[in-house]
N, C-alpha and C. Protein backbone atom coordinates (compact mmCIF):
# COMPACT_ATOMS: atom_id res chain seq x y z
N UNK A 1 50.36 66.60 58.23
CA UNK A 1 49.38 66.59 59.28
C UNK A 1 49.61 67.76 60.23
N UNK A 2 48.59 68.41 60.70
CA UNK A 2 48.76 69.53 61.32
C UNK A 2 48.46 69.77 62.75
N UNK A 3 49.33 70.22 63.84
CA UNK A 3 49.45 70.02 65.17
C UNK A 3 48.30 70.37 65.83
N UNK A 4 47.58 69.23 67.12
CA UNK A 4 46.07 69.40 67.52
C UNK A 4 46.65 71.04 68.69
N UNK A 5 45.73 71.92 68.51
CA UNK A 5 46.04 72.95 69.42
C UNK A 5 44.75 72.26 70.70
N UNK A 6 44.97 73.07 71.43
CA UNK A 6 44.21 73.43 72.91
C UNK A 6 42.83 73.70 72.44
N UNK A 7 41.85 73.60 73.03
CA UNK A 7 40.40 73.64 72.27
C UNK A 7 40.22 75.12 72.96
N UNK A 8 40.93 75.60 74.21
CA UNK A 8 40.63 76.79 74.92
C UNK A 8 41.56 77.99 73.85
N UNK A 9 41.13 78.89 73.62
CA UNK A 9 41.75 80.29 73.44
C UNK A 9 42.48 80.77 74.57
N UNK A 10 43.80 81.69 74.27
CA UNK A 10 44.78 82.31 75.00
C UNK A 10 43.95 82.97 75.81
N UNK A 11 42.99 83.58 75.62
CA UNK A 11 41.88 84.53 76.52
C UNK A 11 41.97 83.53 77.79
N UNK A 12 41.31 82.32 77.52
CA UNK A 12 40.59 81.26 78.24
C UNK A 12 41.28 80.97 78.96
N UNK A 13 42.82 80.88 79.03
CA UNK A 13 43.53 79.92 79.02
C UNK A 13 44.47 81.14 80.51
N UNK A 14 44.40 82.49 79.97
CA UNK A 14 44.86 83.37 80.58
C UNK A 14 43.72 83.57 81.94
N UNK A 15 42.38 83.83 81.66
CA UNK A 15 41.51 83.80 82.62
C UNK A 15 41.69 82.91 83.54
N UNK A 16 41.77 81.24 83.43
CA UNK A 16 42.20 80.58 84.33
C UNK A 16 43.26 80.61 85.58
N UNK A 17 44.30 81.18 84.92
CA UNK A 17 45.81 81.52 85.52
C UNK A 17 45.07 82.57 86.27
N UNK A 18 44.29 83.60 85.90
CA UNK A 18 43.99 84.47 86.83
C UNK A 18 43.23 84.21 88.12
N UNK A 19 41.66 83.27 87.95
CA UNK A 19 41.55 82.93 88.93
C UNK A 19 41.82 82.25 89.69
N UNK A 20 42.68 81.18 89.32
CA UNK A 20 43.55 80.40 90.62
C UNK A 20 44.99 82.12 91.48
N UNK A 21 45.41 82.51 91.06
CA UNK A 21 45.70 83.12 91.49
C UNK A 21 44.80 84.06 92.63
N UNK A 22 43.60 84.54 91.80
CA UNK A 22 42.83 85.45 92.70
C UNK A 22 41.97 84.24 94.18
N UNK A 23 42.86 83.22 93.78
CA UNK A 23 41.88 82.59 95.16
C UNK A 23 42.76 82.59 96.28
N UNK A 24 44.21 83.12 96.00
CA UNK A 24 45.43 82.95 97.14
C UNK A 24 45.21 84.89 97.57
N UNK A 25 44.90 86.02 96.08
CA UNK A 25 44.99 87.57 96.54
C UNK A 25 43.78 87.90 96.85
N UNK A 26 43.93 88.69 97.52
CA UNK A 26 42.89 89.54 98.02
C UNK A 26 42.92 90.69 98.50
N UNK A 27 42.22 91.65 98.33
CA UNK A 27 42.56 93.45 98.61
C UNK A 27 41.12 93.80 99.52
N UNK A 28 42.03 94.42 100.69
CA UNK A 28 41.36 95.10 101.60
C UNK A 28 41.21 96.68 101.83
N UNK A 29 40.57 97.34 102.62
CA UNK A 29 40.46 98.53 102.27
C UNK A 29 42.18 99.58 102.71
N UNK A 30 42.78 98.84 103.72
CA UNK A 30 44.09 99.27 104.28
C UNK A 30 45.30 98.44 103.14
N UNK A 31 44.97 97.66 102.56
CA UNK A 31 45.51 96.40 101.34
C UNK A 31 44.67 96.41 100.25
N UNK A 32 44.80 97.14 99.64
CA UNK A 32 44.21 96.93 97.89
C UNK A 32 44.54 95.98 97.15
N UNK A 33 44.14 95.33 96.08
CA UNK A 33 44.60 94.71 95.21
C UNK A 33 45.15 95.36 94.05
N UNK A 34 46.51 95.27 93.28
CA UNK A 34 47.11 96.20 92.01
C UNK A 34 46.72 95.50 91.09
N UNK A 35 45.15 95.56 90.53
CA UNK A 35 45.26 94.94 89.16
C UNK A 35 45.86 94.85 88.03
N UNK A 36 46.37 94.37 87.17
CA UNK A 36 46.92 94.69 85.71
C UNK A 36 46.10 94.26 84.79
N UNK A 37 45.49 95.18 83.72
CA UNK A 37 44.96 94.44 82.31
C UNK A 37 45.84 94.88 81.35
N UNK A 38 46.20 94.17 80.47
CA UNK A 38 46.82 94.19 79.50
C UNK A 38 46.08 94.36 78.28
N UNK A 39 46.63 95.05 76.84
CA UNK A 39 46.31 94.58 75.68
C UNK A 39 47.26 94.94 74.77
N UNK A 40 47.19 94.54 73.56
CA UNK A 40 48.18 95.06 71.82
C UNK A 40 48.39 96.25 72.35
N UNK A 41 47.59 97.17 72.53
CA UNK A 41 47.53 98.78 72.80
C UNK A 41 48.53 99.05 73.89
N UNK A 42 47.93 99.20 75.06
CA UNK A 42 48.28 99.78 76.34
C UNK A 42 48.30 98.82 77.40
N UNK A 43 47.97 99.49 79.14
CA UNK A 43 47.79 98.61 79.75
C UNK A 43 47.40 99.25 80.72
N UNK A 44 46.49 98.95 81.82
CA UNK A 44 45.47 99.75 83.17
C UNK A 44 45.90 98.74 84.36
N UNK A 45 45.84 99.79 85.30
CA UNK A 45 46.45 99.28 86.37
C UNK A 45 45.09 100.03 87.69
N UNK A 46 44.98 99.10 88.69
CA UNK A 46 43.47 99.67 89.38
C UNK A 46 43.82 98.66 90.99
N UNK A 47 43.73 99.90 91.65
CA UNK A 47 43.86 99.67 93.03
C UNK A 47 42.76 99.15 93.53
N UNK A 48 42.26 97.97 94.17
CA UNK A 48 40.80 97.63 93.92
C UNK A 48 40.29 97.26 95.41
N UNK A 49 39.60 97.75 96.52
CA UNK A 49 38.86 96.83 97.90
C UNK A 49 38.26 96.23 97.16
N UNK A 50 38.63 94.65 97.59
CA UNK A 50 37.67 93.67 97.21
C UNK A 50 36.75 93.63 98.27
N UNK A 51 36.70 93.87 99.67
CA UNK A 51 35.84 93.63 101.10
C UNK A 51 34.42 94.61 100.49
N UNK A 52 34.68 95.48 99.59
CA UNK A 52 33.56 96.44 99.33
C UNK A 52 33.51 96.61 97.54
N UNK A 53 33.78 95.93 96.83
CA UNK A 53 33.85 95.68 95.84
C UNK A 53 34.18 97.34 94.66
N UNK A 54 35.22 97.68 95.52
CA UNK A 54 35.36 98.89 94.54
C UNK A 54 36.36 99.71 93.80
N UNK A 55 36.76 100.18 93.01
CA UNK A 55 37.83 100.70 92.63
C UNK A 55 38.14 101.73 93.36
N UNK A 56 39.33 101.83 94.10
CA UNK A 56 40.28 103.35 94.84
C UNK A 56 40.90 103.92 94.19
N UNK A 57 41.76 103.64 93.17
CA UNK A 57 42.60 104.26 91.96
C UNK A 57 42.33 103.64 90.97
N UNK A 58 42.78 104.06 89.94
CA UNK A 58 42.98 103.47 88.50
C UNK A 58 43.94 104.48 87.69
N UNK A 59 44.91 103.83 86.73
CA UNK A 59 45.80 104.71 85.86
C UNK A 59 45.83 103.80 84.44
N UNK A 60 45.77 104.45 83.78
CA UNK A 60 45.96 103.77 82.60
C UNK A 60 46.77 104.90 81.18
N UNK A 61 46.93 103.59 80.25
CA UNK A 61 47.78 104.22 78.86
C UNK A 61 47.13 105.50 78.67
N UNK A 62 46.10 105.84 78.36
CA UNK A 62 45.16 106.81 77.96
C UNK A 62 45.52 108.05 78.87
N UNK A 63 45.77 107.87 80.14
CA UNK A 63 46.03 109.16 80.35
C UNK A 63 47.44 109.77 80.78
N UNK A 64 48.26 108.76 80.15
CA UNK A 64 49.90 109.14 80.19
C UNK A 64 49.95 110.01 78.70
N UNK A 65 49.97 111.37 79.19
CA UNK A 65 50.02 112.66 78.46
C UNK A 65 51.58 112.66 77.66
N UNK A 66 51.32 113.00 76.33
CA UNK A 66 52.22 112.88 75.31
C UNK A 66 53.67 112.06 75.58
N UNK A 67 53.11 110.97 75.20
CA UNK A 67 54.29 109.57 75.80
C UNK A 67 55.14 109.41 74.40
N UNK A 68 56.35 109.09 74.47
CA UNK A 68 56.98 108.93 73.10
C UNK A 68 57.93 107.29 73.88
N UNK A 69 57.79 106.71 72.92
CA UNK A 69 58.69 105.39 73.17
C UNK A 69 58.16 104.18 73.27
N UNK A 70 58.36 103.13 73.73
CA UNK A 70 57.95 102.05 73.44
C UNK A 70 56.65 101.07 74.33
N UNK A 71 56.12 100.24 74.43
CA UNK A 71 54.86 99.84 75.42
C UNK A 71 55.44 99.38 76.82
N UNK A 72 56.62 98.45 76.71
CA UNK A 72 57.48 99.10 77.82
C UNK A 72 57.65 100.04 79.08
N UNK A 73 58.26 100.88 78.60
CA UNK A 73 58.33 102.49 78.62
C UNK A 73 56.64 103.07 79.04
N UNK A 74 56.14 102.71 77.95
CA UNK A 74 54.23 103.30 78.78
C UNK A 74 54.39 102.39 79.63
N UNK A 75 54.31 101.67 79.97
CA UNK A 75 53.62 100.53 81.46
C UNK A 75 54.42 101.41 82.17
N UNK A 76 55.66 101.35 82.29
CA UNK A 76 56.49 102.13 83.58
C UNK A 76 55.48 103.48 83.39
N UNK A 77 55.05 104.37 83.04
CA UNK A 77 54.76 105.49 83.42
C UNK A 77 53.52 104.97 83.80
N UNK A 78 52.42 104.60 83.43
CA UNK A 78 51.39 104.23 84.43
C UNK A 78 51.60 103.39 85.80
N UNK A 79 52.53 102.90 85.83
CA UNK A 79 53.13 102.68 87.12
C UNK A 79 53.49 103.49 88.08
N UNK A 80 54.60 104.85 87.50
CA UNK A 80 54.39 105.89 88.61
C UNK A 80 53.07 106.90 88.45
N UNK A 81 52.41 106.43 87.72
CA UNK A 81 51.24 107.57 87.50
C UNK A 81 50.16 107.04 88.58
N UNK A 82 49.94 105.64 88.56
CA UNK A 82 49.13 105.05 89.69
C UNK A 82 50.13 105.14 90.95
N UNK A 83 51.13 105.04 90.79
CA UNK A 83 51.72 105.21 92.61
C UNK A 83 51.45 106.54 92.93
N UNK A 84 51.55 108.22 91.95
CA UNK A 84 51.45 109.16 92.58
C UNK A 84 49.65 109.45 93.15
N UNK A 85 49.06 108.63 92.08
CA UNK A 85 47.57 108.46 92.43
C UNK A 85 47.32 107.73 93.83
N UNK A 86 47.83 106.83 94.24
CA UNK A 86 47.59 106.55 95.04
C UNK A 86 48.50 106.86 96.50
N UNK A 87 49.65 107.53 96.47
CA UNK A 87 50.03 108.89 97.25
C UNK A 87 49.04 109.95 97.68
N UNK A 88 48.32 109.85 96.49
CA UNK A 88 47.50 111.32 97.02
C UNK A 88 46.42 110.74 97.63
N UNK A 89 45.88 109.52 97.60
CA UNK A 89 44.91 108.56 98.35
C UNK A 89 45.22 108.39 99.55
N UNK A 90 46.30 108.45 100.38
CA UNK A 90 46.75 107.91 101.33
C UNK A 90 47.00 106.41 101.32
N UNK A 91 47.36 105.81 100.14
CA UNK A 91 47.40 104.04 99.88
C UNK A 91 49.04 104.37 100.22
N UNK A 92 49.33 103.20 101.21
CA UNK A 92 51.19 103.09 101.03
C UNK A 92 51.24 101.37 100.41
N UNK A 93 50.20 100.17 101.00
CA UNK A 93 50.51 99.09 100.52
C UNK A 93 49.77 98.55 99.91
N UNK A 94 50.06 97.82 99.05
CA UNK A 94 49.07 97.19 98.53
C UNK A 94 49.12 94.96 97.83
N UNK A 95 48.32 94.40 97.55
CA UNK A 95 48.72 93.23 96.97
C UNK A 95 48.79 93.10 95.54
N UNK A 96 49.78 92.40 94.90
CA UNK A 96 50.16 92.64 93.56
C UNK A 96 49.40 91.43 93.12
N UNK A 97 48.32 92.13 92.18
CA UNK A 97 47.79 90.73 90.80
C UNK A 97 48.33 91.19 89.50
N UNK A 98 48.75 90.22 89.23
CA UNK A 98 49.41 89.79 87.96
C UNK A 98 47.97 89.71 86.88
N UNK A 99 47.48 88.99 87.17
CA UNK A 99 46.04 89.10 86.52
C UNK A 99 46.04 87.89 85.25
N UNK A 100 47.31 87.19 85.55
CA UNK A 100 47.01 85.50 84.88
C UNK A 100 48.29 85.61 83.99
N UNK A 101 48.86 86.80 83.53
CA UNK A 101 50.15 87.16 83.01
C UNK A 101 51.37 87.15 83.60
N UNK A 102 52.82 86.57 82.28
CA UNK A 102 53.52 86.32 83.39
C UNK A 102 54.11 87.56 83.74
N UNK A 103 55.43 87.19 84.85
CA UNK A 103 55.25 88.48 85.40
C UNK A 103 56.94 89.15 84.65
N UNK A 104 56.70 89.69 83.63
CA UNK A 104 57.84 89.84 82.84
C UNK A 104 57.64 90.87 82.07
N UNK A 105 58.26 91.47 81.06
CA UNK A 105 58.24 92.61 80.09
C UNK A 105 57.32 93.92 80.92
N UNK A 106 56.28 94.29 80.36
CA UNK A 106 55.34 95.39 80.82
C UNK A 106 54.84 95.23 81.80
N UNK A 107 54.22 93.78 82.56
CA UNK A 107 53.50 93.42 84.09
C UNK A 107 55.19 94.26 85.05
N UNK A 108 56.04 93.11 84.84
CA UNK A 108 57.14 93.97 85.44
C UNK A 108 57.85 95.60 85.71
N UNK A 109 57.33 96.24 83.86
CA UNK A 109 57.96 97.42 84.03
C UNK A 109 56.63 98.40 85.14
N UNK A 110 55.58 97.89 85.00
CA UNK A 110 54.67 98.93 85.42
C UNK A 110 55.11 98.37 87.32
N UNK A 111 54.97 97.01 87.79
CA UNK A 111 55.45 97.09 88.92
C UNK A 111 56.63 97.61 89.49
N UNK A 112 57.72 97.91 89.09
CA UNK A 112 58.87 98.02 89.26
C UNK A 112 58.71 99.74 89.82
N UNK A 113 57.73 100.47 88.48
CA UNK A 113 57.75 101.57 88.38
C UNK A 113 56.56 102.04 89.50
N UNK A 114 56.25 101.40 90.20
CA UNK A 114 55.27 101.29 91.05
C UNK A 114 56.01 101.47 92.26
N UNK A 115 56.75 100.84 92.43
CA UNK A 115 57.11 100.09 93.90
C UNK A 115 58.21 101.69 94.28
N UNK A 116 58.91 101.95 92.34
CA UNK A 116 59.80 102.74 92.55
C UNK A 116 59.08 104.31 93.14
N UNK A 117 57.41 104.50 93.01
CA UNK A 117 57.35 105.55 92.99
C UNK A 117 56.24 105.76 95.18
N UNK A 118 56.98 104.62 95.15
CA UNK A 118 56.41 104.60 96.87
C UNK A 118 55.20 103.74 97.19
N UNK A 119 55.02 102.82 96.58
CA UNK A 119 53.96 101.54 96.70
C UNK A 119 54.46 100.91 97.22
N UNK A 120 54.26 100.27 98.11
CA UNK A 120 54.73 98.89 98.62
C UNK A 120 53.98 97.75 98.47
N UNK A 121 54.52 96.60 98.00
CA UNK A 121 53.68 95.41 97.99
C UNK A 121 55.09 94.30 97.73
């Protein structure tokens, strides 16, 4: 006999975790929100005013220029790639969304590499 799964998909199941979270964060224009999306591939990271519904930065896998090593390793560089992006914005703080993921492996390396490159949150 074979084990009843969850009728929701990991998608579904991840979306949820996100919006109970997004009902405690919120990003202002002096306080951004640090989004994270994840996938198999890569991963994008987006400084976001929610008060005006808009993106201020964004960094992602795609434009970390000839990367060698592991997905890991990419998240940390879009981490300092969005902190120097948002250096040149004048952003110093911001609020960290996880985005329904936990906060471990790549969510972690890209924050870490964030915080390390003059973000505060």
């Amino acid at each position: 006999m074979r084990a009843i799964h969850s009728p929701k998909s990991r998608h579904d199941r991840r979306y949820r975790r996100h919006l109970r979270v997004r009902t405690t964060v919120a990003g202002t224009a002096e306080r951004p929100r640090l989004v994270v999306s994840r996938s198999n591939r890569g991963i994008v990271a987006q400084l976001v005013d929610d008060s005006d519904g808009k993106t201020v930065v964004s960094a992602g896998w795609l434009q970390v220029k000839s990367f060698k090593g592991n997905k890991t390793a990419q998240a940390a560089e879009v981490g300092k790639l969005l902190a120097q992006k948002a250096k040149d914005a004048k952003i110093a703080d911001a609020v960290f969304d996880r985005g329904g993921y936990l906060y471990h492996g790549r969510v972690k390396a890209l924050a870490d590499a964030a915080r390390e490159g003059g973000l505060k949150f």
